[in-house]
Protein backbone atom coordinates (compact mmCIF):
# COMPACT_ATOMS: atom_id res chain seq x y z
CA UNK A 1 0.00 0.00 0.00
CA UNK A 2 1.09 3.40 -0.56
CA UNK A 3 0.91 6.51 0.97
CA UNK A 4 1.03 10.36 0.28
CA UNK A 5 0.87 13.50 2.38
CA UNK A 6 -0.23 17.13 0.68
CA UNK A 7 3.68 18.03 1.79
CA UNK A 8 4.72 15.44 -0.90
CA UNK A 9 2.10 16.23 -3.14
CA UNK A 10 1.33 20.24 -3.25
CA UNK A 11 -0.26 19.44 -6.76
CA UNK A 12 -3.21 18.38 -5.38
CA UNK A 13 -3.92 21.16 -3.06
CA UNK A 14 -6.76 22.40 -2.10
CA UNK A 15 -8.06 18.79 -1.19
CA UNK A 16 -11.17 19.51 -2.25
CA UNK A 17 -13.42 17.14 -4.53
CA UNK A 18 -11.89 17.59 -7.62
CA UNK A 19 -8.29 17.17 -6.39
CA UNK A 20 -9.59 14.04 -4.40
CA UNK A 21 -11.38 12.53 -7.58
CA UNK A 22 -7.49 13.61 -9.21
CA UNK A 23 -5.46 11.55 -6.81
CA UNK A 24 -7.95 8.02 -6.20
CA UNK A 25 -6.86 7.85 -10.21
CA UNK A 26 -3.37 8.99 -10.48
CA UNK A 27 -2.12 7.67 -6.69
CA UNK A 28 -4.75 6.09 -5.22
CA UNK A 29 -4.04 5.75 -1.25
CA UNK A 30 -5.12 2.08 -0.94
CA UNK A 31 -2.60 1.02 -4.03
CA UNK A 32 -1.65 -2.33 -3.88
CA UNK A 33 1.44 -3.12 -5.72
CA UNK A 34 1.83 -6.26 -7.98
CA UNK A 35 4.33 -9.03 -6.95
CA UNK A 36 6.98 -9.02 -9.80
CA UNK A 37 6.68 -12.24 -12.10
CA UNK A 38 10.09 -13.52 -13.74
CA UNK A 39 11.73 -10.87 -16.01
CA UNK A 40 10.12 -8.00 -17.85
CA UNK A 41 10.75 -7.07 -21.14
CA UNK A 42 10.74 -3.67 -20.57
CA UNK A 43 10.50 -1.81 -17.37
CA UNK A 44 9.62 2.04 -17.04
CA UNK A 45 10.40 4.07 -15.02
CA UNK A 46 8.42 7.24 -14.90
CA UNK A 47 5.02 7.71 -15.37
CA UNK A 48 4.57 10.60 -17.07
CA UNK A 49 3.83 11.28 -20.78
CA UNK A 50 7.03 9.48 -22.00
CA UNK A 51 6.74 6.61 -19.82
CA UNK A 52 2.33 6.32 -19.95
CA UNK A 53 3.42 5.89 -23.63
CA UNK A 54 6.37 3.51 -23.66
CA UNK A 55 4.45 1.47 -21.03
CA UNK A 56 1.00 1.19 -23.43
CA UNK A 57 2.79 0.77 -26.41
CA UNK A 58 5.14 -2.24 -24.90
CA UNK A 59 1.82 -4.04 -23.40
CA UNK A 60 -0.17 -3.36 -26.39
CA UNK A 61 2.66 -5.31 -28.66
CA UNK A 62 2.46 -8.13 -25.90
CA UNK A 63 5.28 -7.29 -23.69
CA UNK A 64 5.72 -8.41 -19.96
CA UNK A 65 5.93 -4.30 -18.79
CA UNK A 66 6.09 -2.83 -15.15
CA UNK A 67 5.75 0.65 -14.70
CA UNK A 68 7.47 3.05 -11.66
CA UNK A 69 6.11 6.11 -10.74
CA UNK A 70 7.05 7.74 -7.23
CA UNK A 71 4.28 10.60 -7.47
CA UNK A 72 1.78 11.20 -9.97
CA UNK A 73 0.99 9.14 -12.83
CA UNK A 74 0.69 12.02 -15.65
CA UNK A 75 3.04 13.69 -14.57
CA UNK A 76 3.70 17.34 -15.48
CA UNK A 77 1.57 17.18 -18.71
CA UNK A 78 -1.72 15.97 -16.71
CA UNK A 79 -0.97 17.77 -13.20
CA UNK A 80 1.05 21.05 -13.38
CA UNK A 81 2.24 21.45 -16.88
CA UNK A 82 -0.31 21.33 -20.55
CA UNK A 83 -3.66 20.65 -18.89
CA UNK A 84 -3.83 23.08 -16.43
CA UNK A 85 -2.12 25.48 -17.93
CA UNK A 86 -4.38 25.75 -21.12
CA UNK A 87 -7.23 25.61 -18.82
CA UNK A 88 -6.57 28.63 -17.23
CA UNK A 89 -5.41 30.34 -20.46
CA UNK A 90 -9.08 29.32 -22.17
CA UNK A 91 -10.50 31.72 -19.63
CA UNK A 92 -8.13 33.84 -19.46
CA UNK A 93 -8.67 34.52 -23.04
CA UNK A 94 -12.57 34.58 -22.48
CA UNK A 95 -12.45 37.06 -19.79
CA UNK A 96 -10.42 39.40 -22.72
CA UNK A 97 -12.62 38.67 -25.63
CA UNK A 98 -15.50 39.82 -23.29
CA UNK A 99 -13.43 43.16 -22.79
CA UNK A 100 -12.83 43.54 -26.85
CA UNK A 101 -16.24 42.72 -27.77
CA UNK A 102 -17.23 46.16 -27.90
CA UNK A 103 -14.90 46.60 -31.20
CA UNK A 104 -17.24 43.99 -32.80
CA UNK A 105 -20.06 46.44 -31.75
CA UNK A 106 -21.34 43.86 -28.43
CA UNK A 107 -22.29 45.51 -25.15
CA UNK A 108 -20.90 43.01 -22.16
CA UNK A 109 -20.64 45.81 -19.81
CA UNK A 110 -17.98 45.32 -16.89
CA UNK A 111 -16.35 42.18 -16.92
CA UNK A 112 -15.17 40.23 -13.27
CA UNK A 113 -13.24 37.05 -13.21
CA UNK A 114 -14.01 34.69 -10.26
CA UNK A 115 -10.15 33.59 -10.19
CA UNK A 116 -11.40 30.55 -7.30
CA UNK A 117 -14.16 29.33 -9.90
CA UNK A 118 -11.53 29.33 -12.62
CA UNK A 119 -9.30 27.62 -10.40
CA UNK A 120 -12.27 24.80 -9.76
CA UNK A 121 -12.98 24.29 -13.10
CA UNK A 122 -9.68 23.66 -14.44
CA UNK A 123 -9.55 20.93 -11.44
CA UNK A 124 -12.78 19.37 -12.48
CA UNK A 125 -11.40 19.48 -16.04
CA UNK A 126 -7.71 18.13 -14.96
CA UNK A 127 -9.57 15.38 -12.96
CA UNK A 128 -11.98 14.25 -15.41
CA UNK A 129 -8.82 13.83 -17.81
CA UNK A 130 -7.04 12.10 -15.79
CA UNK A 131 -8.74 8.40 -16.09
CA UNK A 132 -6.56 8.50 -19.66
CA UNK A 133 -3.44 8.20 -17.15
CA UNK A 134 -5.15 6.02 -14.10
CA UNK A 135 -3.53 3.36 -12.41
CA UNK A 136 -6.46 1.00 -12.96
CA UNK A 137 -6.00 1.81 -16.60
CA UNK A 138 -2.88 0.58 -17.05
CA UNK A 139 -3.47 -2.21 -14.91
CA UNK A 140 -6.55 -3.19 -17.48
CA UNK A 141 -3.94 -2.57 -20.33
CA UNK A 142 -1.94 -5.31 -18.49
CA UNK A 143 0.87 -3.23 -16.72
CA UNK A 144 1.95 -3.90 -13.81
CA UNK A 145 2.11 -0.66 -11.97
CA UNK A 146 3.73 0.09 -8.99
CA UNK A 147 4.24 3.25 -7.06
CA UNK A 148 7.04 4.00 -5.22
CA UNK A 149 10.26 5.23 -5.15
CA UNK A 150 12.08 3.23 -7.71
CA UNK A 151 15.86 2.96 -8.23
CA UNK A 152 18.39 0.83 -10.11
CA UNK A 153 20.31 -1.63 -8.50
CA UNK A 154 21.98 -3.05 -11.16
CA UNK A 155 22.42 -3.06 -14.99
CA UNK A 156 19.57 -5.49 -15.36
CA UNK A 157 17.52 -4.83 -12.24
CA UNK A 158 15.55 -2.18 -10.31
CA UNK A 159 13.95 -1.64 -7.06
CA UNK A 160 10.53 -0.25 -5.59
CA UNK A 161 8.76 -0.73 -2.50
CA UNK A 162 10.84 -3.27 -1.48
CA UNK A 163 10.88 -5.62 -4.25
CA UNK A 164 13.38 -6.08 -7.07
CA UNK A 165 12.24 -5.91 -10.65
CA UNK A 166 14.67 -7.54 -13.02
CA UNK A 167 14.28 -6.66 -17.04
CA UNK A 168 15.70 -7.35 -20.23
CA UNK A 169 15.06 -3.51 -20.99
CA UNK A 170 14.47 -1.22 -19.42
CA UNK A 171 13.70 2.87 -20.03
CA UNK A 172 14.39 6.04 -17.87
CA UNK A 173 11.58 8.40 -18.33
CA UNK A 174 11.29 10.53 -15.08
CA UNK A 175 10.86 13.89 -16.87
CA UNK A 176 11.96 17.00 -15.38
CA UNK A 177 11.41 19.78 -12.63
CA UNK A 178 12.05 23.81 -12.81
CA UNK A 179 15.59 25.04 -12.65
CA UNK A 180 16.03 26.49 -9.33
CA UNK A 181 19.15 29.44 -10.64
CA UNK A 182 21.58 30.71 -7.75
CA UNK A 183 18.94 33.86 -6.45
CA UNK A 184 20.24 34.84 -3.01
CA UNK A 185 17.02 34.56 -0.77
CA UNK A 186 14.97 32.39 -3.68
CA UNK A 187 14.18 29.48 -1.23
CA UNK A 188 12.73 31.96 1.67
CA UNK A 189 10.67 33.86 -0.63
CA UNK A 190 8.03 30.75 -0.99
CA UNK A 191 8.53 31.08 -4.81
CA UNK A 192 5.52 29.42 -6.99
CA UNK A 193 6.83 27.19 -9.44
CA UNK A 194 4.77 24.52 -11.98
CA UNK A 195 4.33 22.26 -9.16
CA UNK A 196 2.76 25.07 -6.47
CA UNK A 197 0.96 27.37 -9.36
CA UNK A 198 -2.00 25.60 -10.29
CA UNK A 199 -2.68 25.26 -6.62
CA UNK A 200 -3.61 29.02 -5.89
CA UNK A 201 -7.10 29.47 -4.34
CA UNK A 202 -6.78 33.33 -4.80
CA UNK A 203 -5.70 36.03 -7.44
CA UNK A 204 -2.30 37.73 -6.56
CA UNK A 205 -2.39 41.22 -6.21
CA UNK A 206 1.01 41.78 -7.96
CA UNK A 207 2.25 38.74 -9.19
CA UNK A 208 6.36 38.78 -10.71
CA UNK A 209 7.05 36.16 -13.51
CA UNK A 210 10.83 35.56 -13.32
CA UNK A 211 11.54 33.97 -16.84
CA UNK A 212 10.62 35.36 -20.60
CA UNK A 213 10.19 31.85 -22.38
CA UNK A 214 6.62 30.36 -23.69
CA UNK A 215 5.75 29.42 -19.31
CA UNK A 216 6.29 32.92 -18.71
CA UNK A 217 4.64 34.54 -21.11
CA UNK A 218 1.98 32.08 -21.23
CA UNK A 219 1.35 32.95 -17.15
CA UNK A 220 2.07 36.10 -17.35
CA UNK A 221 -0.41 37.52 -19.58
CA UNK A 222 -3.12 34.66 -18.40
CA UNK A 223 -2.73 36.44 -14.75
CA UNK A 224 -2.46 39.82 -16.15
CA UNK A 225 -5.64 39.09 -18.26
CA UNK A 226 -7.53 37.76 -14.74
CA UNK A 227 -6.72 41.04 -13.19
CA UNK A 228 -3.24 40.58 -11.41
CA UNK A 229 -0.74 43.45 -12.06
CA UNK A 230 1.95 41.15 -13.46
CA UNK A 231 5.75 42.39 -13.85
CA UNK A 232 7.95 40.02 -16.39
CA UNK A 233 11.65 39.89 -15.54
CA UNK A 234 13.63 38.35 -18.67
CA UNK A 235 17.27 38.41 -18.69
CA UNK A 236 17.88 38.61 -22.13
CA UNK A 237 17.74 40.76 -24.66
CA UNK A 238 13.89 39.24 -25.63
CA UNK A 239 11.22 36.69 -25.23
CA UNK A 240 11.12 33.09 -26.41
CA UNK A 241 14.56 33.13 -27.48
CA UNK A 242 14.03 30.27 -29.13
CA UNK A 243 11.67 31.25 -31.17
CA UNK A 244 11.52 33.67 -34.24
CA UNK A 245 12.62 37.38 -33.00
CA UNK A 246 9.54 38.88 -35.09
CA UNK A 247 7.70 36.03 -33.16
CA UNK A 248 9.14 37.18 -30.03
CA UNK A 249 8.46 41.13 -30.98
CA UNK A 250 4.54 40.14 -31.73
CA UNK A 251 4.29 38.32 -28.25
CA UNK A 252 6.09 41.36 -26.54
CA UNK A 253 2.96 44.04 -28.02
CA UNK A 254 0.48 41.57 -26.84
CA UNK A 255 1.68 41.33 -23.57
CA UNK A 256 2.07 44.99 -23.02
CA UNK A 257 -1.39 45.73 -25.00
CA UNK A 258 -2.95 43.56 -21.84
CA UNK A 259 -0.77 45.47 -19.21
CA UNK A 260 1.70 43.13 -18.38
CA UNK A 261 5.29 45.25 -16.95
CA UNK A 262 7.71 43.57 -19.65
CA UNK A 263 11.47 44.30 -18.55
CA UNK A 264 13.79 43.06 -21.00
CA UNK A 265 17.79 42.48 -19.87
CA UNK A 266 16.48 42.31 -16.42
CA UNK A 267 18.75 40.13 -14.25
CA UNK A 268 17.12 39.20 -10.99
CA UNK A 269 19.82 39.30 -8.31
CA UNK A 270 18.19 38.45 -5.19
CA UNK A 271 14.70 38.53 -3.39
CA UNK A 272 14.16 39.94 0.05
CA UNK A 273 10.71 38.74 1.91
CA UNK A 274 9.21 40.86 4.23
CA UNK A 275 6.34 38.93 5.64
CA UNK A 276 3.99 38.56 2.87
CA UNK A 277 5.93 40.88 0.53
CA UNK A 278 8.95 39.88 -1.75
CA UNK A 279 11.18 42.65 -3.11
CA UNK A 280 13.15 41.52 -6.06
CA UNK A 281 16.28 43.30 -6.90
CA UNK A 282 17.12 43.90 -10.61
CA UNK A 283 20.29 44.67 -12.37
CA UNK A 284 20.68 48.06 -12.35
CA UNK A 285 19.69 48.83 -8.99
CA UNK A 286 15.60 48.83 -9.32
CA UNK A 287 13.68 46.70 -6.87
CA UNK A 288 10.20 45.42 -7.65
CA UNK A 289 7.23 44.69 -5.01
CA UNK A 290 5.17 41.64 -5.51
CA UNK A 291 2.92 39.53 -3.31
CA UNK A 292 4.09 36.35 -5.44
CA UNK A 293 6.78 35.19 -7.55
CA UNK A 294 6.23 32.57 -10.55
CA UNK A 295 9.95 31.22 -11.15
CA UNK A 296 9.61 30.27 -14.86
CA UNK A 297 13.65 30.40 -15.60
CA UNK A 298 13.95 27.05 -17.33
CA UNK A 299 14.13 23.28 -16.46
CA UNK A 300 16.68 20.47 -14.97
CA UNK A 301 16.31 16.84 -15.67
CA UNK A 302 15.10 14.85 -12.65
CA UNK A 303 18.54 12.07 -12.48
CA UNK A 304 19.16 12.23 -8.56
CA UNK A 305 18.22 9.03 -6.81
CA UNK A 306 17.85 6.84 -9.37
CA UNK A 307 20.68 4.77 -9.11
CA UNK A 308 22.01 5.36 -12.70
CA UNK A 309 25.63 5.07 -11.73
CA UNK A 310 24.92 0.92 -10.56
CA UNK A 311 23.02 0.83 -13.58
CA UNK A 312 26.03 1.99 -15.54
CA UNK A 313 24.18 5.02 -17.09
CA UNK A 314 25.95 8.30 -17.33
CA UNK A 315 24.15 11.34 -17.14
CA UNK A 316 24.96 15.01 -16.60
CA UNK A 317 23.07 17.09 -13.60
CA UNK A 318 22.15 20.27 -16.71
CA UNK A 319 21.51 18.32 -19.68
CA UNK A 320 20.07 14.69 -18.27
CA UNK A 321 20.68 11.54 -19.02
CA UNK A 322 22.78 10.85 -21.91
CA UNK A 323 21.77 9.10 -25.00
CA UNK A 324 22.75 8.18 -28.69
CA UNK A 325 20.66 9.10 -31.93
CA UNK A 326 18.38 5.55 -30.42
CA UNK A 327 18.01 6.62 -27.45
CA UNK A 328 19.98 4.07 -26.00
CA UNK A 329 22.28 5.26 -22.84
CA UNK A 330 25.36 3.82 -21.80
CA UNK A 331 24.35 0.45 -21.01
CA UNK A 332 22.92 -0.68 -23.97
CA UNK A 333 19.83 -2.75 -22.00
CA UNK A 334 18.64 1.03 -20.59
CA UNK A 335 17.03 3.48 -22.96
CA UNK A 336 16.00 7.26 -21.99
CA UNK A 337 13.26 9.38 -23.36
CA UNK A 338 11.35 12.51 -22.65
CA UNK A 339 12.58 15.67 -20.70
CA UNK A 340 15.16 13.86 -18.81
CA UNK A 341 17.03 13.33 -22.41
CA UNK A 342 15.99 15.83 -24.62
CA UNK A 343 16.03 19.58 -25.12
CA UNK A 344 12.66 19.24 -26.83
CA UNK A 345 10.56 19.39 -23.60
CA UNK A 346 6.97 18.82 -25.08
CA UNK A 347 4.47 16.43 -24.21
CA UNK A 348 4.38 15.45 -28.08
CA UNK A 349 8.11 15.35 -28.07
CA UNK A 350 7.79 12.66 -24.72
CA UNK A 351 5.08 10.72 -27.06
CA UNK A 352 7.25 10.43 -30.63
CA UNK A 353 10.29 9.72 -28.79
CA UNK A 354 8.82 7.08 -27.06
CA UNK A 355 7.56 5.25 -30.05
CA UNK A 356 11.68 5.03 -31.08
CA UNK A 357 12.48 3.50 -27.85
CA UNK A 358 9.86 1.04 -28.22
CA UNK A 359 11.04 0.33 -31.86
CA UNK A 360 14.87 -0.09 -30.60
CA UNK A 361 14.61 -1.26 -27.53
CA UNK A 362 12.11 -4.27 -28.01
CA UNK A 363 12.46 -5.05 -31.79
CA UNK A 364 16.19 -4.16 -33.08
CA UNK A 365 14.94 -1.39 -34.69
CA UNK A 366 17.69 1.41 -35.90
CA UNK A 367 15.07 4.41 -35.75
CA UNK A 368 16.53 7.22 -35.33
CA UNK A 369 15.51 10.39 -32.82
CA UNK A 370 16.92 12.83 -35.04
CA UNK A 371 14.23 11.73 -38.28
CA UNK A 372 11.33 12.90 -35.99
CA UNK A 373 10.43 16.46 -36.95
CA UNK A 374 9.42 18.48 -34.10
CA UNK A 375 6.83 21.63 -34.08
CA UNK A 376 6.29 23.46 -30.91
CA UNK A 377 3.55 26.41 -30.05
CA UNK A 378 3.05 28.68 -27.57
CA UNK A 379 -0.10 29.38 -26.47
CA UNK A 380 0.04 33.13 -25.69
CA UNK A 381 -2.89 35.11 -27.73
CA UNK A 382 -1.76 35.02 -30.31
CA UNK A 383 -0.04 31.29 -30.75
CA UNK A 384 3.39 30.64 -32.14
CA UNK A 385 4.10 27.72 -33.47
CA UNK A 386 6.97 26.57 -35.21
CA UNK A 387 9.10 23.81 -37.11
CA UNK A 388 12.36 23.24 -38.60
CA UNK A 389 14.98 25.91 -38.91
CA UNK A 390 14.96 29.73 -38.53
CA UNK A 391 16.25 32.15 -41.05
CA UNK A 392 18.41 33.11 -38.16
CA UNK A 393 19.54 29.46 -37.65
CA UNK A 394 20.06 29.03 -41.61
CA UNK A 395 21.94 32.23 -41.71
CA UNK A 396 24.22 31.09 -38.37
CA UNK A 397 24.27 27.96 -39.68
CA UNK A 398 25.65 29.07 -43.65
CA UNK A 399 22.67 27.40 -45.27
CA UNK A 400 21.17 28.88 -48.42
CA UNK A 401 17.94 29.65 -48.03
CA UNK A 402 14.86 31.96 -48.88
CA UNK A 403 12.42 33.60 -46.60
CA UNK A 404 8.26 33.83 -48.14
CA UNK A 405 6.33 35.98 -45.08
CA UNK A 406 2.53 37.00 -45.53
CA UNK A 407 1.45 39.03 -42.91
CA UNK A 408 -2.10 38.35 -41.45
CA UNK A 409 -2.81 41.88 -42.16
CA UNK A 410 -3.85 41.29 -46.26
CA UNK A 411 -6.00 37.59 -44.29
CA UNK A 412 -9.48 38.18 -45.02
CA UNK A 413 -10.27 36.39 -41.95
CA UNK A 414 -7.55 37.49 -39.38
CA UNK A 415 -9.16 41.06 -40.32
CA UNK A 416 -12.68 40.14 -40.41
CA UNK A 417 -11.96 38.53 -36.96
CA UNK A 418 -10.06 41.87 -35.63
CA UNK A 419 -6.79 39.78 -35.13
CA UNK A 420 -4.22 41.09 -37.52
CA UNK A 421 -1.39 41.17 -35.28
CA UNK A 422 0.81 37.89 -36.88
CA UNK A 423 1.97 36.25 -39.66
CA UNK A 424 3.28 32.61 -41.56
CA UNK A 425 6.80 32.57 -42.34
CA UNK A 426 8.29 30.01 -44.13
CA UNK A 427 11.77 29.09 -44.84
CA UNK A 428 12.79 27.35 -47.88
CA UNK A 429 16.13 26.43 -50.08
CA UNK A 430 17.13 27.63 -53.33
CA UNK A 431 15.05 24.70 -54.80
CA UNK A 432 11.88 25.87 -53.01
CA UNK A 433 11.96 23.02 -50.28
CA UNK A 434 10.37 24.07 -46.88
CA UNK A 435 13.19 23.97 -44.39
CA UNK A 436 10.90 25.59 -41.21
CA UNK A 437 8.40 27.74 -40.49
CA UNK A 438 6.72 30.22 -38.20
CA UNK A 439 3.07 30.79 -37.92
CA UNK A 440 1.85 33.62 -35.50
CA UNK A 441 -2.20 33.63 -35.22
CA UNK A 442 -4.61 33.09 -33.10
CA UNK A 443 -4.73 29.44 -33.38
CA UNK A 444 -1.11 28.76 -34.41
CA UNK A 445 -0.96 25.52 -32.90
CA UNK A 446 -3.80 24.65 -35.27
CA UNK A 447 -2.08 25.99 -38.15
CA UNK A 448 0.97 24.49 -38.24
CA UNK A 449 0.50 20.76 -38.76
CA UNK A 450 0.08 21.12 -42.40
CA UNK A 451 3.48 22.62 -42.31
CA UNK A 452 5.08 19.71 -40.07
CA UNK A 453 3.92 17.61 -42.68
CA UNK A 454 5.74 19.96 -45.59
CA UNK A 455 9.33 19.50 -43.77
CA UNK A 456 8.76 16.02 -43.16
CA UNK A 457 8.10 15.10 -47.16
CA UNK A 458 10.49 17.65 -48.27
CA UNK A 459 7.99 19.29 -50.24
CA UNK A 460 7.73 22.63 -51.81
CA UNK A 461 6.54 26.03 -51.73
CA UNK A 462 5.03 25.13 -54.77
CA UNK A 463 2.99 22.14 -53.83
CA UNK A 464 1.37 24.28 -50.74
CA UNK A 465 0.12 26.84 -53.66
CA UNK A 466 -1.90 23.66 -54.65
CA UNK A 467 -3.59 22.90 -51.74
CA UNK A 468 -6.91 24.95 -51.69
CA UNK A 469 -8.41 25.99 -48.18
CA UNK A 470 -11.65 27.49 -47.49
CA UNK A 471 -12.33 30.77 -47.70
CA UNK A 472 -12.05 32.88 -45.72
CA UNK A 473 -9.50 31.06 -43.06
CA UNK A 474 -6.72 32.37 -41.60
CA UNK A 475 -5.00 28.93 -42.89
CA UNK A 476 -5.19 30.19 -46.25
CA UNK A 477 -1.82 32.17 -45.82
CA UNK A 478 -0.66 29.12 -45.81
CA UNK A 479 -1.38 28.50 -49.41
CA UNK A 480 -0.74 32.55 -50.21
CA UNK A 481 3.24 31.88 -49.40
CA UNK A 482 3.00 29.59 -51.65
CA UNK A 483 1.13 31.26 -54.49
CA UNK A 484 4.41 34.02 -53.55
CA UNK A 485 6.64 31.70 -53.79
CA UNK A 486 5.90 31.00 -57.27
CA UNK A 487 5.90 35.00 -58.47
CA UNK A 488 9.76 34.66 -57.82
CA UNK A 489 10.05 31.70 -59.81
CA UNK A 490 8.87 34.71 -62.94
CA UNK A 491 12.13 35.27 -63.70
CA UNK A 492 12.59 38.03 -66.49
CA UNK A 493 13.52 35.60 -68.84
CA UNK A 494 10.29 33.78 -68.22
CA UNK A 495 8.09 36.74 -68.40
CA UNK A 496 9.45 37.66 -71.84
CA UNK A 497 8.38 34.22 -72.95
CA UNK A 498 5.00 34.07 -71.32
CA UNK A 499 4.60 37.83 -73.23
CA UNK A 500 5.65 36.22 -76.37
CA UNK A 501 3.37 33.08 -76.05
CA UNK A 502 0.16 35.29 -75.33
CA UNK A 503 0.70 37.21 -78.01
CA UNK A 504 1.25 34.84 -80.45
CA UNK A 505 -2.17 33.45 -78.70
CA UNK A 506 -4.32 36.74 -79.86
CA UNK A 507 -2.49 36.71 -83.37
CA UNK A 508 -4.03 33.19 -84.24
């Protein structure tokens, strides 16, 4: 039997019905776990999105499979990181689409968000999810699940609750945490992270948001938009670094259009608490007054206390454990996938790369991780999403390549909707190949599977101009960079031609 306390578990405060309903499926208290039978084909270890899917997938194919989760089955995805987070962004952006709807000539009159009945919903919501990720689930799928603190004890075996699970494979999938950086006076101030966040039962006054990438601004302008008055500390020179800088300059108006203090090349140096209050002291001598802090300032793989070094796994504390293009590690019976092994940190990511273990680690497959073509999106209003390479990266990089941008500004549809702010970007090579994109809209995220789908194939700018949308969508700029595309391809030469064709046409 296992057992939790809310000290462990400050996800599933308040323990209130929803949060109750959350942990009978993901930890249930009266858990009873399996006695190990003979060796496993694969064991997991993890039970978040990597490790729910390595775990199905292996049982599903008819492997023996015992899964290891210490907390919640989930795991950030389900509990503090994609589900609750888009939750409270869905009314976030509700509460400011009331507030605009007098531009579309609607009278809503004053608008008041009931932060604790957003807060309930999204738990209702998060628990209702959850029975995707449930113990019993898994157990029905014919895993053996057991929760527990689990840890290698040798190359070929691992131990939980007592019991010692030997395997033939096994996989390391125990995802990540936030990055706590060296802030003198960071641990007194109480900080809200991922795991503490989603637990609020009321509004912050003033709420700081230490970190500029797509959790930051996400938060930011979601607590902004529910009536917080939110100051964004980003140490470098913009947001979403990662991302394309026009990207990054769209997502900067937005934020300050819905009030949010955005200081750029802001280095926090330390955080006094006074009480209740936190100041936080910025480079250049400023200090900043908050009644919360939301530490958003990156990630670090979860590899303590798992007994990778008598497993014979290296790893590195900042970049996880380590793998090869198979996502094998060092001992070729232990595989790794997820946020603990890879810099792309996305629930998708934890899915596709999951698939390749499963591949290499139970059938001698050669797949590799570096085939899979990633997107990403941030769900800020408006979305970026993205795939491939940058210009910037091309340029860096010495590639040859071509840039096609429509802005949503000339999109029937982005203008009929009053959302002009954005733009599709693709990037393509002197043969008209797409090499990446950018889409910035107000369903990005929507958007940009059609051009995943363009890298992956290798197909061109030319074949998109083929591919006829409905009208009006904002999609359809899609198609227009391809329809511009082709106008370069008129090169003089041509057009002298084409003249000489049509004329010969009326002469007949």
């Amino acid at each position: 039997m296992t057992t939790t306390t809310d000290d462990d578990l400050p996800e599933l405060l308040p323990r209130d019905e929803s949060n109750r309903a959350l942990a009978a499926q993901v930890h249930p208290a009266d858990w009873v776990n399996p006695t190990p039978q003979g060796r496993y084909n694969l064991v997991v270890l993890g039970g978040g999105t990597a490790g729910l899917v390595a775990a199905a997938g292996a049982a599903g194919l008819g492997a023996r499979v015992a899964l290891v989760e210490r907390h919640l089955l989930g795991g950030d995805c389900l509990v503090t990181g994609c589900v609750p987070s888009k939750a409270l962004i869905r009314s976030a952006r509700a509460a400011q689409g009331a507030r605009r709807a007098g531009a579309l000539g609607v009278r809503t009159g004053e608008v008041a968000v009931d932060f604790p009945a957003v807060m309930e919903r999204m738990r209702a919501l998060r628990a209702g999810i959850a029975r995707h990720d449930s113990a019993s689930r898994f157990r029905d799928l014919g895993v053996d699940v057991f929760l527990g603190e689990g840890r290698f004890a040798s190359p070929t075996t691992l131990e939980v609750g007592g019991q010692t699970l030997q395997f033939a494979r096994a996989v390391i999938a125990t995802g990540a945490r936030a990055a706590m950086p060296p802030i003198p006076g960071l641990e007194e101030a109480g900080v809200l992270t991922h795991r503490t966040l989603f637990s609020l039962e009321s509004l912050p006054p003033r709420l700081a948001v230490i970190g500029g990438g797509p959790i930051g601004a996400e938060m930011a302008q979601a607590f902004a938009r529910f009536g917080s008055q939110v100051t964004l500390l980003e140490a470098g020179p913009r947001l979403m670094a990662a991302d394309d800088p026009a990207a990054s300059a769209v997502v900067l108006d937005a934020l300050r259009g819905d009030g949010v203090d955005v200081r750029l090349g802001a280095r926090v140096e330390a955080i006094r608490t006074t009480g209740e209050l936190r100041s936080i002291e910025v480079s250049g001598g400023e200090a900043v007054e908050v009644d919360q802090v939301l530490l958003a300032a990156g990630r670090a793989p979860n590899v303590e206390g798992l007994g990778l070094e008598e497993a014979g796994v290296s790893f590195d504390l900042r970049a996880g454990v380590v793998v090869d293009d198979r996502l094998r590690t060092s001992n070729r019976k232990v595989f790794a996938a997820g946020d603990v092994a890879s810099h792309y940190q996305f629930t998708h990511a934890a899915d596709f790369l999951s698939r390749t273990v499963l591949r290499n680690a139970l059938f001698f497959g050669r797949a590799k991780a570096s085939d899979l073509v990633i997107p990403w999106a941030t769900y800020t209003d408006p979305e970026v999403a993205h795939v491939g390479t940058t210009a910037e990266a091309a340029t860096r990089t010495g590639v040859r390549h071509g840039v096609i941008e429509v802005p949503l500004e000339d999109n029937d549809r982005a203008v009929l909707d009053g959302e002009p702010a954005g733009f599709v970007k693709v990037v393509h090579d002197p043969k008209g190949r797409v090499l990446g994109a950018t889409v910035v809209a107000s369903h990005a995220g929507e958007m940009i599977g059609e051009l995943v789908g363009a890298v992956q194939r290798g197909a061109r700018l030319s074949e998109l101009s083929t591919v006829i949308h409905p009208y009006p969508t904002v999609a359809d700029a899609i198609r227009r960079a391809g329809d511009q595309f082709n106008r370069t391809r008129l090169t003089p030469g041509r057009a002298r031609l084409l003249r000489w064709i049509l004329a010969r046409q009326r002469g007949a």
